[in-house]
PDB file of N, CA and C in Angstrom:
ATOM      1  N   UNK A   1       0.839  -1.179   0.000  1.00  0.00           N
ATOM      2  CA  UNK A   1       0.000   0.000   0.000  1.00  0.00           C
ATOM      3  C   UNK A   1       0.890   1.250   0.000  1.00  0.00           C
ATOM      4  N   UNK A   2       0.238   2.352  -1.288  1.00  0.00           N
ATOM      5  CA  UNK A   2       1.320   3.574  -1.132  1.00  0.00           C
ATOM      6  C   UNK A   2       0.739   4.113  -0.057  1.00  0.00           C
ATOM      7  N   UNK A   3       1.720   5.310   0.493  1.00  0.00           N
ATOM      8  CA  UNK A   3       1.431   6.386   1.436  1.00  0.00           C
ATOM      9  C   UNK A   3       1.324   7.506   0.527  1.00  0.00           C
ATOM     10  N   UNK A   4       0.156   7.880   1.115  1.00  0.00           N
ATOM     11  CA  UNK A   4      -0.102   9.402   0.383  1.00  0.00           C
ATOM     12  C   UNK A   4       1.030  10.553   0.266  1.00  0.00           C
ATOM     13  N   UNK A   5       1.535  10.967  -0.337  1.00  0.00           N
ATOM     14  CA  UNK A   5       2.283  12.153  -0.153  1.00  0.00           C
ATOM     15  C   UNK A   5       1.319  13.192   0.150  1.00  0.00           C
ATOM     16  N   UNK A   6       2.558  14.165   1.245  1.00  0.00           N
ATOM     17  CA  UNK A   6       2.029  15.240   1.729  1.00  0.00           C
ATOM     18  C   UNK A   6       2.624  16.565   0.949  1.00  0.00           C
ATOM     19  N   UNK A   7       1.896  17.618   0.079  1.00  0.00           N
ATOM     20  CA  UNK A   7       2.217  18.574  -0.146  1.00  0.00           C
ATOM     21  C   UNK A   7       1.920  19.807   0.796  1.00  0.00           C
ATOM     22  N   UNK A   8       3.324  19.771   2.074  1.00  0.00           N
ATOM     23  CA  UNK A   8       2.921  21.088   3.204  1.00  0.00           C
ATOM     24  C   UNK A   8       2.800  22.435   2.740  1.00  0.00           C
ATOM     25  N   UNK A   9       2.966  22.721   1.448  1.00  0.00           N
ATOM     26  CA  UNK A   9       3.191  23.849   0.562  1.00  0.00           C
ATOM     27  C   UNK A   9       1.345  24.045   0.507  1.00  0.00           C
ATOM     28  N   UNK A  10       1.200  23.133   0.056  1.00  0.00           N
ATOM     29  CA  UNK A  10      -0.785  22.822  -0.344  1.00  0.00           C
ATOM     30  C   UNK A  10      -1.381  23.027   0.757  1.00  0.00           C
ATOM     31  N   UNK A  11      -1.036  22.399   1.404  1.00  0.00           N
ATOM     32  CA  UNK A  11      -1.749  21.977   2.674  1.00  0.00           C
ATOM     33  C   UNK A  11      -2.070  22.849   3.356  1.00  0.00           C
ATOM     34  N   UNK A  12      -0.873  24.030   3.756  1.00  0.00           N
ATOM     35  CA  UNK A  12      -0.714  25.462   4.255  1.00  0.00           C
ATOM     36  C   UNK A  12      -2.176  25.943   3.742  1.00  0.00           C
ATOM     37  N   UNK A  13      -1.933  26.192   2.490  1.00  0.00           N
ATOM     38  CA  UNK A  13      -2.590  27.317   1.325  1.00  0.00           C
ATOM     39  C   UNK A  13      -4.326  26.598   1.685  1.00  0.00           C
ATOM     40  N   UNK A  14      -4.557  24.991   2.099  1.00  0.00           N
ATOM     41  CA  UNK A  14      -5.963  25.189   2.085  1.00  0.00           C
ATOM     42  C   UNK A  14      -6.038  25.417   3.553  1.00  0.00           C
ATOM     43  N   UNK A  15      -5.269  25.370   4.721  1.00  0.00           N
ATOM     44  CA  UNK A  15      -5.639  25.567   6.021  1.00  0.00           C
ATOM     45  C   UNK A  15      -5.647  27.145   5.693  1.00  0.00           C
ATOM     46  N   UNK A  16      -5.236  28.038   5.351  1.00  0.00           N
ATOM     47  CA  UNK A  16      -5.582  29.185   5.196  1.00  0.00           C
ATOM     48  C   UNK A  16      -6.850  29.444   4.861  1.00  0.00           C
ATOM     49  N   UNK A  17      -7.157  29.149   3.655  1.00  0.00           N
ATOM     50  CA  UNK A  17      -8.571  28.987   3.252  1.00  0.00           C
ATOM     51  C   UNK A  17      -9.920  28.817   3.830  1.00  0.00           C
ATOM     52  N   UNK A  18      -9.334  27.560   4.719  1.00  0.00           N
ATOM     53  CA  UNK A  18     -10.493  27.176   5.768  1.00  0.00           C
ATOM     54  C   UNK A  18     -10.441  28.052   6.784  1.00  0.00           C
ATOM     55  N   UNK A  19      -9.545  28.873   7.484  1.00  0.00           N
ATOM     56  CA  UNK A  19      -9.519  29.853   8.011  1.00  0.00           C
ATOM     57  C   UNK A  19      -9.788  31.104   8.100  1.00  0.00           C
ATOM     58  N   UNK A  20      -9.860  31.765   6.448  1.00  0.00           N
ATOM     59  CA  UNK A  20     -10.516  32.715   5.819  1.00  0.00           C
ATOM     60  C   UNK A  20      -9.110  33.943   6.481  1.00  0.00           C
ATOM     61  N   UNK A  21      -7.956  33.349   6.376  1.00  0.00           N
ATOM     62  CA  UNK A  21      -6.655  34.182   6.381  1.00  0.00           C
ATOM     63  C   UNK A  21      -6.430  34.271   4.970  1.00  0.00           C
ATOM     64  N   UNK A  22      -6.210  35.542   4.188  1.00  0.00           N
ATOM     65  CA  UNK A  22      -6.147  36.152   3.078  1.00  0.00           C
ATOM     66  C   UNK A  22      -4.291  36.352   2.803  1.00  0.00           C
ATOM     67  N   UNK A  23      -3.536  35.847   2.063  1.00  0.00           N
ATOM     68  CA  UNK A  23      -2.302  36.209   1.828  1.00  0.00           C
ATOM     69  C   UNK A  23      -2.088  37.818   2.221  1.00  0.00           C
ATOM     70  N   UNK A  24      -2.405  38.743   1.373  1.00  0.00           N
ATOM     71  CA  UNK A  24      -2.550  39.646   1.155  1.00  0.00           C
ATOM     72  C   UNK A  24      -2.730  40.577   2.948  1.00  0.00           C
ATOM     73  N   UNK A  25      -3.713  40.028   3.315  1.00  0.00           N
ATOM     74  CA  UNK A  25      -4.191  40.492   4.555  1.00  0.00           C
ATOM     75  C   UNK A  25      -2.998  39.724   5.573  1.00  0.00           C
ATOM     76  N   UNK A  26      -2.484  38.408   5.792  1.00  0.00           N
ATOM     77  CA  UNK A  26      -1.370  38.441   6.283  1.00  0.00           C
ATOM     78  C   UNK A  26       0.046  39.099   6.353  1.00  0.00           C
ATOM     79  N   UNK A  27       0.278  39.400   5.002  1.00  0.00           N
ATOM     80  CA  UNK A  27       1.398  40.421   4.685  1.00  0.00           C
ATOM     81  C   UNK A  27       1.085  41.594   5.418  1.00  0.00           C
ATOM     82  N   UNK A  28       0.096  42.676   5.434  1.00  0.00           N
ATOM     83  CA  UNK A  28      -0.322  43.685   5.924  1.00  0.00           C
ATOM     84  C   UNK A  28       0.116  43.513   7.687  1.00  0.00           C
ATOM     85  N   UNK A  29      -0.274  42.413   8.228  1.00  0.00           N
ATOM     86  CA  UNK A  29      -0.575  42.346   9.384  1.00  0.00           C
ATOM     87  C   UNK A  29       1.023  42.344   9.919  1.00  0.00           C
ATOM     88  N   UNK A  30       1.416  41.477   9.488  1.00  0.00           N
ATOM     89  CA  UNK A  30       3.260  41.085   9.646  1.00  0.00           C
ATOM     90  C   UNK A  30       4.256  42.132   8.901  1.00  0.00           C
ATOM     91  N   UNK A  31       3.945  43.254   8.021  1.00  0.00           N
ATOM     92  CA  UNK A  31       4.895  44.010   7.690  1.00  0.00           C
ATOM     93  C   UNK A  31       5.463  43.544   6.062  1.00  0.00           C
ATOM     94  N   UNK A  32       5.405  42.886   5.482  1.00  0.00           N
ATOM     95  CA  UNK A  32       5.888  42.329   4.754  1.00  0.00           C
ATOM     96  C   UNK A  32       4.796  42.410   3.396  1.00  0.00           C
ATOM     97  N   UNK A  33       5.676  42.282   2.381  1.00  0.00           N
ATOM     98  CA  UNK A  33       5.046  42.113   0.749  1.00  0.00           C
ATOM     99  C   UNK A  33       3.849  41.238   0.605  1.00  0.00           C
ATOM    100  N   UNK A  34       3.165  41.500  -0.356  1.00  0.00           N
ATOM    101  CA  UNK A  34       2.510  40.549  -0.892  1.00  0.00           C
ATOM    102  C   UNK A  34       2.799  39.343  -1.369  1.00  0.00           C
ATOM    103  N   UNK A  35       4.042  39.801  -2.309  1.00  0.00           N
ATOM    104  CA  UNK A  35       4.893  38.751  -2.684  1.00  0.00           C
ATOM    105  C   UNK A  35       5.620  37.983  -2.255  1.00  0.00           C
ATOM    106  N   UNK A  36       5.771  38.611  -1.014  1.00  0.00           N
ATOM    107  CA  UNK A  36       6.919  37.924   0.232  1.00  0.00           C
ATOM    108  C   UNK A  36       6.144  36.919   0.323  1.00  0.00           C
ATOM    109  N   UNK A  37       4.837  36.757   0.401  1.00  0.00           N
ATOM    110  CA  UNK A  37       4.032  35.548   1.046  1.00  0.00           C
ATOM    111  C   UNK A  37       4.171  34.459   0.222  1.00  0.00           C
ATOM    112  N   UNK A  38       3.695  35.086  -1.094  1.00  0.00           N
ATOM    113  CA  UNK A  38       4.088  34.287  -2.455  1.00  0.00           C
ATOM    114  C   UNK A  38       5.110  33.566  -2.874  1.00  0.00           C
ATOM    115  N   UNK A  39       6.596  34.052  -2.736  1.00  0.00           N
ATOM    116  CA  UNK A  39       7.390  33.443  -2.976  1.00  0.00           C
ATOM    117  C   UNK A  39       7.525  32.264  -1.816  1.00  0.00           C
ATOM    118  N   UNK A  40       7.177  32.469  -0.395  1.00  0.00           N
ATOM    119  CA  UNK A  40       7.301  31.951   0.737  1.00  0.00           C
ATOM    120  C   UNK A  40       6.635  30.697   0.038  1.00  0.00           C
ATOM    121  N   UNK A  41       5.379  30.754   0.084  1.00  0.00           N
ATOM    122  CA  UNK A  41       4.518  29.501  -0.192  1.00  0.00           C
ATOM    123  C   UNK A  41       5.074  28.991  -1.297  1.00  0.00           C
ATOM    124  N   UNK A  42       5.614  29.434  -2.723  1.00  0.00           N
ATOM    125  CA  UNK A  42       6.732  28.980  -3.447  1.00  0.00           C
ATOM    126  C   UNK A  42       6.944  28.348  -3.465  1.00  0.00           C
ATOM    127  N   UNK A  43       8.187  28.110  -2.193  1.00  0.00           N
ATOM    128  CA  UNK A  43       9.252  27.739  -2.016  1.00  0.00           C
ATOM    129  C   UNK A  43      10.277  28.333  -2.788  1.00  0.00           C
ATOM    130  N   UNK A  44      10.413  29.809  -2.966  1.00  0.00           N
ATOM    131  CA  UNK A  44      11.361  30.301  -3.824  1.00  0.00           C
ATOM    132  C   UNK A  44      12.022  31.368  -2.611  1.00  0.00           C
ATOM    133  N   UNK A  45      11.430  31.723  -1.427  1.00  0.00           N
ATOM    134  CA  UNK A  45      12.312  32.206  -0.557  1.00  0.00           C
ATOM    135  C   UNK A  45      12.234  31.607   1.461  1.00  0.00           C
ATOM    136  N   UNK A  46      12.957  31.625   2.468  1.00  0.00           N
ATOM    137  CA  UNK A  46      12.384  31.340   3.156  1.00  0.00           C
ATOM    138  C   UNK A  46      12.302  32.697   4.561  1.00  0.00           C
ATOM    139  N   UNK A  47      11.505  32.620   5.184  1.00  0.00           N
ATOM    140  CA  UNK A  47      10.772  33.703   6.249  1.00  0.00           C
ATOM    141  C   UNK A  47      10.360  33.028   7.774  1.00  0.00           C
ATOM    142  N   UNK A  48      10.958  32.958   8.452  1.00  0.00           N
ATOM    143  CA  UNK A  48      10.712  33.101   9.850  1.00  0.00           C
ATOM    144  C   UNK A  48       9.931  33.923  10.636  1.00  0.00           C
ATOM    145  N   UNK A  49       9.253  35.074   9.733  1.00  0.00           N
ATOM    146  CA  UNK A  49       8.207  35.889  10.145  1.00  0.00           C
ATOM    147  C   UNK A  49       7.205  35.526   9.920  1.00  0.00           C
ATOM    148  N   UNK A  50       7.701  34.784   8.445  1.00  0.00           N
ATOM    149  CA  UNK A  50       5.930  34.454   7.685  1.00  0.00           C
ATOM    150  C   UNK A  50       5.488  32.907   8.422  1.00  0.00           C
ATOM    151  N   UNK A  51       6.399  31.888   8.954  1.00  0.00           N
ATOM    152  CA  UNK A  51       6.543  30.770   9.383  1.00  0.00           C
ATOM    153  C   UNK A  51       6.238  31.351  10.945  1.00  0.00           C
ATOM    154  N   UNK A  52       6.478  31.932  11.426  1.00  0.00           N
ATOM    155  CA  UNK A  52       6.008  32.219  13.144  1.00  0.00           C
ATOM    156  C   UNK A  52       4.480  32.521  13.247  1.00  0.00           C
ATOM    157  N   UNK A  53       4.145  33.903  11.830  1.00  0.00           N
ATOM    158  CA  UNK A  53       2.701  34.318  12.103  1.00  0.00           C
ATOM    159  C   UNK A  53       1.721  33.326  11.807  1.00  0.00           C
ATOM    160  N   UNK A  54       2.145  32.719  10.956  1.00  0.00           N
ATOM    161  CA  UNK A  54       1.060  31.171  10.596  1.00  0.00           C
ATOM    162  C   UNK A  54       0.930  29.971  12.062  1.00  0.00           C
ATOM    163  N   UNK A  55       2.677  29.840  12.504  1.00  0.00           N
ATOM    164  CA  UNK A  55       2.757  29.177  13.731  1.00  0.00           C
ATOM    165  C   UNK A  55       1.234  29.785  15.100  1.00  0.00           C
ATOM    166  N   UNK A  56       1.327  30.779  14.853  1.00  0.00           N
ATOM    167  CA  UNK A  56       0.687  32.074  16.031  1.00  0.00           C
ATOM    168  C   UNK A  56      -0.190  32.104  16.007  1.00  0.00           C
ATOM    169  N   UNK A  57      -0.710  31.757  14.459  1.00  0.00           N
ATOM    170  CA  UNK A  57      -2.176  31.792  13.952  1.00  0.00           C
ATOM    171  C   UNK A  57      -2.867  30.196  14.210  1.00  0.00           C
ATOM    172  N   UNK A  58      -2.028  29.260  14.635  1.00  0.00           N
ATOM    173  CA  UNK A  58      -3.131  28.224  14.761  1.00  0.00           C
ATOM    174  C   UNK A  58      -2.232  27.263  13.485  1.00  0.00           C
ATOM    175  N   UNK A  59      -1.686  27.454  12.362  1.00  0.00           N
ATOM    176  CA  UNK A  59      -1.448  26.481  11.532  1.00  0.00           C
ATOM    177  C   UNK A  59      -0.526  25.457  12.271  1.00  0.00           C
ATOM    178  N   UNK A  60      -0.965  24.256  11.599  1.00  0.00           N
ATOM    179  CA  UNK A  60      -0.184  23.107  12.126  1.00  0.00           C
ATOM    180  C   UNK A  60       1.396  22.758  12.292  1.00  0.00           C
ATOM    181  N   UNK A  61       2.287  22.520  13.416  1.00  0.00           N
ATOM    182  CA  UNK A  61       3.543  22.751  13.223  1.00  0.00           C
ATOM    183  C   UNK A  61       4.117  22.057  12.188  1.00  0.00           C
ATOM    184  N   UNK A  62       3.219  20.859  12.242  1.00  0.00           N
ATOM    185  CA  UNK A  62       4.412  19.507  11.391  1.00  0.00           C
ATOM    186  C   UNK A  62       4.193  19.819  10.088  1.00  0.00           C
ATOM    187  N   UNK A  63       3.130  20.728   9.702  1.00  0.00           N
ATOM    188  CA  UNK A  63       3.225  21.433   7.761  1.00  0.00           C
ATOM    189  C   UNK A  63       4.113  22.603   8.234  1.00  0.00           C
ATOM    190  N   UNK A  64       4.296  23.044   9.051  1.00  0.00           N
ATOM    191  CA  UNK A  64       5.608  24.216   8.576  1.00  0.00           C
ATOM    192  C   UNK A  64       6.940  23.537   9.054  1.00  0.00           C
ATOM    193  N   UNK A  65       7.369  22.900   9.429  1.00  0.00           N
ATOM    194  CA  UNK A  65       8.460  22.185   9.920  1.00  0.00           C
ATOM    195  C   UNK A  65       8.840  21.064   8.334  1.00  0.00           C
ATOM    196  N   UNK A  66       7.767  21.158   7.584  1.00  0.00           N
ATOM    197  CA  UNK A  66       8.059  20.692   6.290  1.00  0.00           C
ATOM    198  C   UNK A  66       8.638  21.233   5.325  1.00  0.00           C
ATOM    199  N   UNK A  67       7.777  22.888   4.955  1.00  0.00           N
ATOM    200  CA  UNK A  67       8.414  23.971   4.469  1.00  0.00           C
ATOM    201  C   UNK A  67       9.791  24.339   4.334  1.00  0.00           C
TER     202      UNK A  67
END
């Protein structure tokens, strides 16, 4: 039997969703770009601001400890 792969990149982006946390509106809140968030979720840069406020916010550790 396979094991599902986990995409924590995805996974993030729908716990946001279900949360009704807005990229856009996170950046605002934390100081940071729009794009900052963007590339973050990426995986084209990495952020310890953007990874704490999600931590702060309730998202799950073991999807950002994936990131």
């Amino acid at each position: 039997m396979r094991r599902k792969q986990i995409n924590p990149r995805l996974e993030i982006e729908i716990w946001m969703k279900r949360k009704t946390i807005r990229p856009i509106d996170l950046a605002r809140q934390i100081g940071v770009s729009p794009s900052a968030i963007t590339h973050w979720k990426n995986g084209k840069m990495r952020s310890e601001r953007i990874r704490q406020a999600l931590l702060g916010r309730g998202c799950p550790k073991r999807l950002l400890d994936l990131v």
